[in-house]
C-alpha atoms as a PDB file:
ATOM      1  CA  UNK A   1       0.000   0.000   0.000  1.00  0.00           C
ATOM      2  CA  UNK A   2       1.393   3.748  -1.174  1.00  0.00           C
ATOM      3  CA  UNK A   3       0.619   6.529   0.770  1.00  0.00           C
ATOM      4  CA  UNK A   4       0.704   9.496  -0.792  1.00  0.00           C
ATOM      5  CA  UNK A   5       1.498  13.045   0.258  1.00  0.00           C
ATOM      6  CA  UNK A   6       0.600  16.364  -0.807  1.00  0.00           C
ATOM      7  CA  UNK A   7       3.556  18.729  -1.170  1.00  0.00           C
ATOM      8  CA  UNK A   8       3.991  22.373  -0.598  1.00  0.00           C
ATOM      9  CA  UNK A   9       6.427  23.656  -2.554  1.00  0.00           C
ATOM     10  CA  UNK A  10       8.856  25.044  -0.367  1.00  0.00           C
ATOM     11  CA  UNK A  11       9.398  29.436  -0.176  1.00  0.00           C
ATOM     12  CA  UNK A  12      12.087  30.430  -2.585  1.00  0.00           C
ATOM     13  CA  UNK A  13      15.171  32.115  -0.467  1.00  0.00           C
ATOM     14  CA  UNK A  14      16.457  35.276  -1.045  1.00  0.00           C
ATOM     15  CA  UNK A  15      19.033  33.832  -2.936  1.00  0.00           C
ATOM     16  CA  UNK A  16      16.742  32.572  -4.887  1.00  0.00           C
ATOM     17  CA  UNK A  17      14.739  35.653  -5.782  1.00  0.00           C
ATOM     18  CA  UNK A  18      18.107  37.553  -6.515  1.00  0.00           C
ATOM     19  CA  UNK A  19      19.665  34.750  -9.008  1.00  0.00           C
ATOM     20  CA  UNK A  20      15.741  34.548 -10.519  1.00  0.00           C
ATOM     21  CA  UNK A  21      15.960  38.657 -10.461  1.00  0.00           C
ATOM     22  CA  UNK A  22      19.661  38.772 -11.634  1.00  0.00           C
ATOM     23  CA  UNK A  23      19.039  36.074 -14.662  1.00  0.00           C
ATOM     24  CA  UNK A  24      15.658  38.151 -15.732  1.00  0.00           C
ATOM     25  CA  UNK A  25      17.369  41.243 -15.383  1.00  0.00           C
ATOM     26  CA  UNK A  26      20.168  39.771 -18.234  1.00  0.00           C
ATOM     27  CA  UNK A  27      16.910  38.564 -20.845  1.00  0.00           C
ATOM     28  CA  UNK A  28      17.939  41.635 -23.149  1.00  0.00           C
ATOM     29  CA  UNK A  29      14.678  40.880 -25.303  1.00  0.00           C
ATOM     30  CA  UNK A  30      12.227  41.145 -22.367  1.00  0.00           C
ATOM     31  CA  UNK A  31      14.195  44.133 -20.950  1.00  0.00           C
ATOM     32  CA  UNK A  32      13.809  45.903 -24.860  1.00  0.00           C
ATOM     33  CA  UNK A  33      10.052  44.688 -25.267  1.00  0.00           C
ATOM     34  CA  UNK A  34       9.013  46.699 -21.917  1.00  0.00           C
ATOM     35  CA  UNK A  35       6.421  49.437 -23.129  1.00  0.00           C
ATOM     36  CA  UNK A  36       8.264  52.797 -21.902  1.00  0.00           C
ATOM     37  CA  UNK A  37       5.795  55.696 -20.968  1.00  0.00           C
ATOM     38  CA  UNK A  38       7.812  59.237 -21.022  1.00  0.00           C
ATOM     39  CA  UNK A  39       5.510  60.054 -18.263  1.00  0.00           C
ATOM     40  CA  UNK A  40       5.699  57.587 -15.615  1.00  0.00           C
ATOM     41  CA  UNK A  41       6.129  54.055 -14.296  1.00  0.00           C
ATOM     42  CA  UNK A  42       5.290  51.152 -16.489  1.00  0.00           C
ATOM     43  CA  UNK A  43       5.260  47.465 -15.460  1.00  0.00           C
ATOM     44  CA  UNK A  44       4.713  43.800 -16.099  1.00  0.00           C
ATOM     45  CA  UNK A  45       4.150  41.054 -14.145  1.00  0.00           C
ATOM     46  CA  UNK A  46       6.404  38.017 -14.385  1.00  0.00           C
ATOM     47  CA  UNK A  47       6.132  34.380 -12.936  1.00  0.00           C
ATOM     48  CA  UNK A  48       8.368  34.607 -10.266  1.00  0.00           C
ATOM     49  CA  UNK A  49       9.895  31.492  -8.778  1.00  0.00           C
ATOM     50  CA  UNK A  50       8.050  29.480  -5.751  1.00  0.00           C
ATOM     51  CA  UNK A  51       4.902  31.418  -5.868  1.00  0.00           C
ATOM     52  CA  UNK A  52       6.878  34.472  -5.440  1.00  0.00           C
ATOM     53  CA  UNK A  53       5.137  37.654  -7.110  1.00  0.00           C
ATOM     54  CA  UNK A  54       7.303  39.360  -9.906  1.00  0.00           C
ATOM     55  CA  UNK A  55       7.562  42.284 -11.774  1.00  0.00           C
ATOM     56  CA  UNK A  56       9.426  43.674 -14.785  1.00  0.00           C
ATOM     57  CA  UNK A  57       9.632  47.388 -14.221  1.00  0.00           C
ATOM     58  CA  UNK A  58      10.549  50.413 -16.321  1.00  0.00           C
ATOM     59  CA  UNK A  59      11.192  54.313 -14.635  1.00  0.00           C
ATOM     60  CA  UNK A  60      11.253  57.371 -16.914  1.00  0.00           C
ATOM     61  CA  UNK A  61      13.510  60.128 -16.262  1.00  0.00           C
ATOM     62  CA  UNK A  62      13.117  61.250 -12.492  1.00  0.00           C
ATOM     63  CA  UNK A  63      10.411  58.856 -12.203  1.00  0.00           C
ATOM     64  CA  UNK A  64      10.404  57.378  -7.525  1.00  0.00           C
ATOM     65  CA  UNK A  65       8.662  55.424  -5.275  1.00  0.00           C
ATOM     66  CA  UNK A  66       8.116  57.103  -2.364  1.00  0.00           C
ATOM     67  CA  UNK A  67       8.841  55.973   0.941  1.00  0.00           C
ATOM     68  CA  UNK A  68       7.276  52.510   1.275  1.00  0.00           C
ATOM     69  CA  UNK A  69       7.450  48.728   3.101  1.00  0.00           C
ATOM     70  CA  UNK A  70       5.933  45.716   1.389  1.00  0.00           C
ATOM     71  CA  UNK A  71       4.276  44.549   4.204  1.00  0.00           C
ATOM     72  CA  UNK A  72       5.917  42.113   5.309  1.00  0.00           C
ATOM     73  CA  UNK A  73       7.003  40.313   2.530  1.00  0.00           C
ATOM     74  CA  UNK A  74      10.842  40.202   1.877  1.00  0.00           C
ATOM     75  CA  UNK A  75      12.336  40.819  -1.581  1.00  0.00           C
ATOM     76  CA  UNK A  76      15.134  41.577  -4.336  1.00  0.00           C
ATOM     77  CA  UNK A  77      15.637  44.035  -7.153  1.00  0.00           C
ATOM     78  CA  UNK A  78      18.006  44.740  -9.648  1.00  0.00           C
ATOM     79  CA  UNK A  79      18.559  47.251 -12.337  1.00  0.00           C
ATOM     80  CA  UNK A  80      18.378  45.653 -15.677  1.00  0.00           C
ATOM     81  CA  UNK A  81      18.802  49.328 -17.597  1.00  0.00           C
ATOM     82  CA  UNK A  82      20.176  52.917 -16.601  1.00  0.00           C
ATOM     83  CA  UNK A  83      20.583  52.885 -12.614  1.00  0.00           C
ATOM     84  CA  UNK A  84      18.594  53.326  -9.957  1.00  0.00           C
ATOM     85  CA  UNK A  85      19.337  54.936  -6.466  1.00  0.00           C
ATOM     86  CA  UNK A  86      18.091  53.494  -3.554  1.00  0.00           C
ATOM     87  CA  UNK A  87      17.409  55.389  -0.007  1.00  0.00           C
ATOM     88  CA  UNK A  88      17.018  52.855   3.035  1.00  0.00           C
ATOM     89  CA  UNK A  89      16.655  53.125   6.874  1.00  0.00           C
ATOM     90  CA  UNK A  90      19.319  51.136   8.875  1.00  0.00           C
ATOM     91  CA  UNK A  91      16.395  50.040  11.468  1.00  0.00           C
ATOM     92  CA  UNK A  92      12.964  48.397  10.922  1.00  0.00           C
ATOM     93  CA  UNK A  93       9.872  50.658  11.298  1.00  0.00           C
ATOM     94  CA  UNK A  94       7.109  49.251  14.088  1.00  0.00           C
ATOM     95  CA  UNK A  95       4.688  47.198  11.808  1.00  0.00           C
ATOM     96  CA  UNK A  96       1.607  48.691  13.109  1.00  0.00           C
ATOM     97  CA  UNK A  97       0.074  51.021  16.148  1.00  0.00           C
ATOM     98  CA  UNK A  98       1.891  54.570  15.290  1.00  0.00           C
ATOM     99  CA  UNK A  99       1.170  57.406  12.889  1.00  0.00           C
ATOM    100  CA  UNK A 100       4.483  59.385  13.266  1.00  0.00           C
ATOM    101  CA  UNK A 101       7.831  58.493  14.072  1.00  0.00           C
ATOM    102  CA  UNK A 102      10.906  60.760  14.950  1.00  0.00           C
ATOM    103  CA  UNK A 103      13.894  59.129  14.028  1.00  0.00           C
ATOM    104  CA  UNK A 104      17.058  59.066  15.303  1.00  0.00           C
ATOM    105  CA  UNK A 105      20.374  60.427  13.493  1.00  0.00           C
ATOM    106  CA  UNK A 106      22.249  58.117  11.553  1.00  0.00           C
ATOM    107  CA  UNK A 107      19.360  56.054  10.031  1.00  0.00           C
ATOM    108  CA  UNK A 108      19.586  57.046   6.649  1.00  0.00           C
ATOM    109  CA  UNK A 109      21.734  54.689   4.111  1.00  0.00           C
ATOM    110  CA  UNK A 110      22.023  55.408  -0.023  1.00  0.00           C
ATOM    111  CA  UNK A 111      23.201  52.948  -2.503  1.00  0.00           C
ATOM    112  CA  UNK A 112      23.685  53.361  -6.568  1.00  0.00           C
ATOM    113  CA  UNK A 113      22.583  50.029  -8.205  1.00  0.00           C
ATOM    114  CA  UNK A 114      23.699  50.447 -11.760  1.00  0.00           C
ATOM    115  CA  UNK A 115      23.029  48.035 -14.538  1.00  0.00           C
ATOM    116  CA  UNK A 116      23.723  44.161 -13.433  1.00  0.00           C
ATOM    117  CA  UNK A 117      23.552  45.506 -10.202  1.00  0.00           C
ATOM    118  CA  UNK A 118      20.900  44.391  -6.862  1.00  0.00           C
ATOM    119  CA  UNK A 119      20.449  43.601  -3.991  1.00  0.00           C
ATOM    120  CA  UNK A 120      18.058  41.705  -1.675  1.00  0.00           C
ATOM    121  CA  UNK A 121      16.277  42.651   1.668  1.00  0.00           C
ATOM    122  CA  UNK A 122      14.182  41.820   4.582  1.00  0.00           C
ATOM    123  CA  UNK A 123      10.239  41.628   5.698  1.00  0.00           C
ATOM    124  CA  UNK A 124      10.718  45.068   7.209  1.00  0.00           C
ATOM    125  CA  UNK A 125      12.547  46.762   4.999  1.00  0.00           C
ATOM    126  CA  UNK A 126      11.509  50.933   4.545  1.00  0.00           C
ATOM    127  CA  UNK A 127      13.040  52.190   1.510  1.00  0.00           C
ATOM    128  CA  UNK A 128      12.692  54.680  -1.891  1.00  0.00           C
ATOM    129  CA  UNK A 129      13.947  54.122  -5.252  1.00  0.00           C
ATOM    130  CA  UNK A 130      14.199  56.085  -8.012  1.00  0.00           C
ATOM    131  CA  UNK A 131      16.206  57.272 -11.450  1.00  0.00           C
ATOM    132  CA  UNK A 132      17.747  60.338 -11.150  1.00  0.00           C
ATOM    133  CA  UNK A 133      18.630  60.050 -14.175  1.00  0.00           C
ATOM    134  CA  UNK A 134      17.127  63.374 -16.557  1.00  0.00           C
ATOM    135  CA  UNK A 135      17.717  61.674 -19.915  1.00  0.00           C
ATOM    136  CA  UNK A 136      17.256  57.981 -19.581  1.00  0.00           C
ATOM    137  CA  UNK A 137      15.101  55.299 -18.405  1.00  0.00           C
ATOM    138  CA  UNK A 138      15.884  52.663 -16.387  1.00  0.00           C
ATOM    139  CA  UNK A 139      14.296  49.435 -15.986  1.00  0.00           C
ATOM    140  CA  UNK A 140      14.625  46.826 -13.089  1.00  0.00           C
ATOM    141  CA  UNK A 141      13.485  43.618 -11.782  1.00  0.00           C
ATOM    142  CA  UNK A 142      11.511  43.289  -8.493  1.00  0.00           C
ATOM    143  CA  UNK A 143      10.470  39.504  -6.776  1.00  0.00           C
ATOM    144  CA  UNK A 144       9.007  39.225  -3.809  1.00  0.00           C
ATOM    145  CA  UNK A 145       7.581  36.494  -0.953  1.00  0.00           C
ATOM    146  CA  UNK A 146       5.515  36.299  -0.021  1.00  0.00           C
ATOM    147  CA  UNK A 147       3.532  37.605  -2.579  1.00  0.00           C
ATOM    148  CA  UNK A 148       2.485  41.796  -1.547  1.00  0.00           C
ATOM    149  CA  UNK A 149      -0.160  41.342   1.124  1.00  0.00           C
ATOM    150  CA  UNK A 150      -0.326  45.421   1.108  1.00  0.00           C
ATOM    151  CA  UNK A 151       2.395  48.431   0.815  1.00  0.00           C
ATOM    152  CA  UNK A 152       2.241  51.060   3.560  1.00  0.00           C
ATOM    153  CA  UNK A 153       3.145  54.214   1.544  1.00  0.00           C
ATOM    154  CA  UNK A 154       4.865  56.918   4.090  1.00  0.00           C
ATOM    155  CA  UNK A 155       5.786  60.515   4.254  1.00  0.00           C
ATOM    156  CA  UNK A 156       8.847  62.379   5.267  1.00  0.00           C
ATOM    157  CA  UNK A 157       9.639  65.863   6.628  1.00  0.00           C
ATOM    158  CA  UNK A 158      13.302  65.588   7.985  1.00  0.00           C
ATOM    159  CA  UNK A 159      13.405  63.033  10.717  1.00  0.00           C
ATOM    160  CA  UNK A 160       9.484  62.535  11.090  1.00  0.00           C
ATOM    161  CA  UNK A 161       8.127  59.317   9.145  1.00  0.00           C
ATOM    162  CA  UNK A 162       4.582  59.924   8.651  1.00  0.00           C
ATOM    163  CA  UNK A 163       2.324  56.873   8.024  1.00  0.00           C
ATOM    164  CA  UNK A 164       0.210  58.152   5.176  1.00  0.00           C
ATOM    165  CA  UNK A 165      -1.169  55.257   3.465  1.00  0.00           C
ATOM    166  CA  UNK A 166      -2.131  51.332   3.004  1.00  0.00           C
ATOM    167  CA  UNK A 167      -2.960  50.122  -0.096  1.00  0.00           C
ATOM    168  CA  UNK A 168      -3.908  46.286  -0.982  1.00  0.00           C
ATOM    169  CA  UNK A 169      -3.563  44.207  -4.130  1.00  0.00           C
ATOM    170  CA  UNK A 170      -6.649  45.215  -5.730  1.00  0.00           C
ATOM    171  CA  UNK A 171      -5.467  48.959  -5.436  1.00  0.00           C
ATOM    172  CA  UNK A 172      -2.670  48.156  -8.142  1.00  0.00           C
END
């Protein structure tokens, strides 16, 4: 007698999502096919590995986030086209109960990721990216898992983080 056994497939590693979002980032012909918008961010979604959600992203000229988490879920990008500059905080933000935070000095942390380039990070990771560039756009590769149960979008005057804003899944 066989006994069988459902499987869950196991969550892909950060490893994972970086080589998935470093080998995506090097497909020249799905980098070139991305529809470009002069005006602002354009995106596709990709099958990301393990159930992890994916996106192919392109940023026109001066094109940012905004300060945001991804709720929880950790994640990887890299820039596939042009460079991207990425602002960070050194400590996790409180996941829920506060409105505005002071922060202390010495939070603050900038990186250039420049074609080829990424990097991976954690469930409660606060950070904004964007292309500084004035001329050209860049385009980059984004995986995350779990897949985005929300984004909190925040404000910033100085050292005060403002929460501002939760969106869901069916808000994108």
């Amino acid at each position: 007698m066989s006994r069988q056994t459902s499987r869950t497939p196991l969550a892909p590693s950060a490893a994972e999502l970086l080589d998935f979002a470093r080998r995506t980032a090097a497909d020249f012909a799905l980098v070139r096919d991305l529809p470009l918008d002069p005006e602002g961010r354009t995106w596709v979604r990709l099958e990301g590995p393990g159930g992890a959600e994916a996106w192919l992203i392109g940023w026109p000229p001066g094109a940012e986030t905004g300060w945001h988490d991804h709720g929880g879920s950790y994640g990887v990008f890299v820039t596939a086209a042009g460079e991207l500059t990425e602002q960070s905080l050194s400590v996790p933000l409180p996941g829920e109960g506060w409105r505005s935070l002071e922060l202390a000095e010495g939070l603050d942390r900038s990186r250039v990721l420049p074609e080829g380039e990424g990097r991976a990070f954690g469930r409660h990771h606060v950070h904004q990216v964007e292309n500084r560039s004035q001329l050209t756009h860049a385009v980059s590769v984004h995986a995350y898992y779990p897949p985005l149960p929300l984004i909190r979008r925040y404000s910033r005057k100085g050292s005060t983080f403002r929460l501002e804003l939760v969106e869901r899944p069916e808000e994108w």
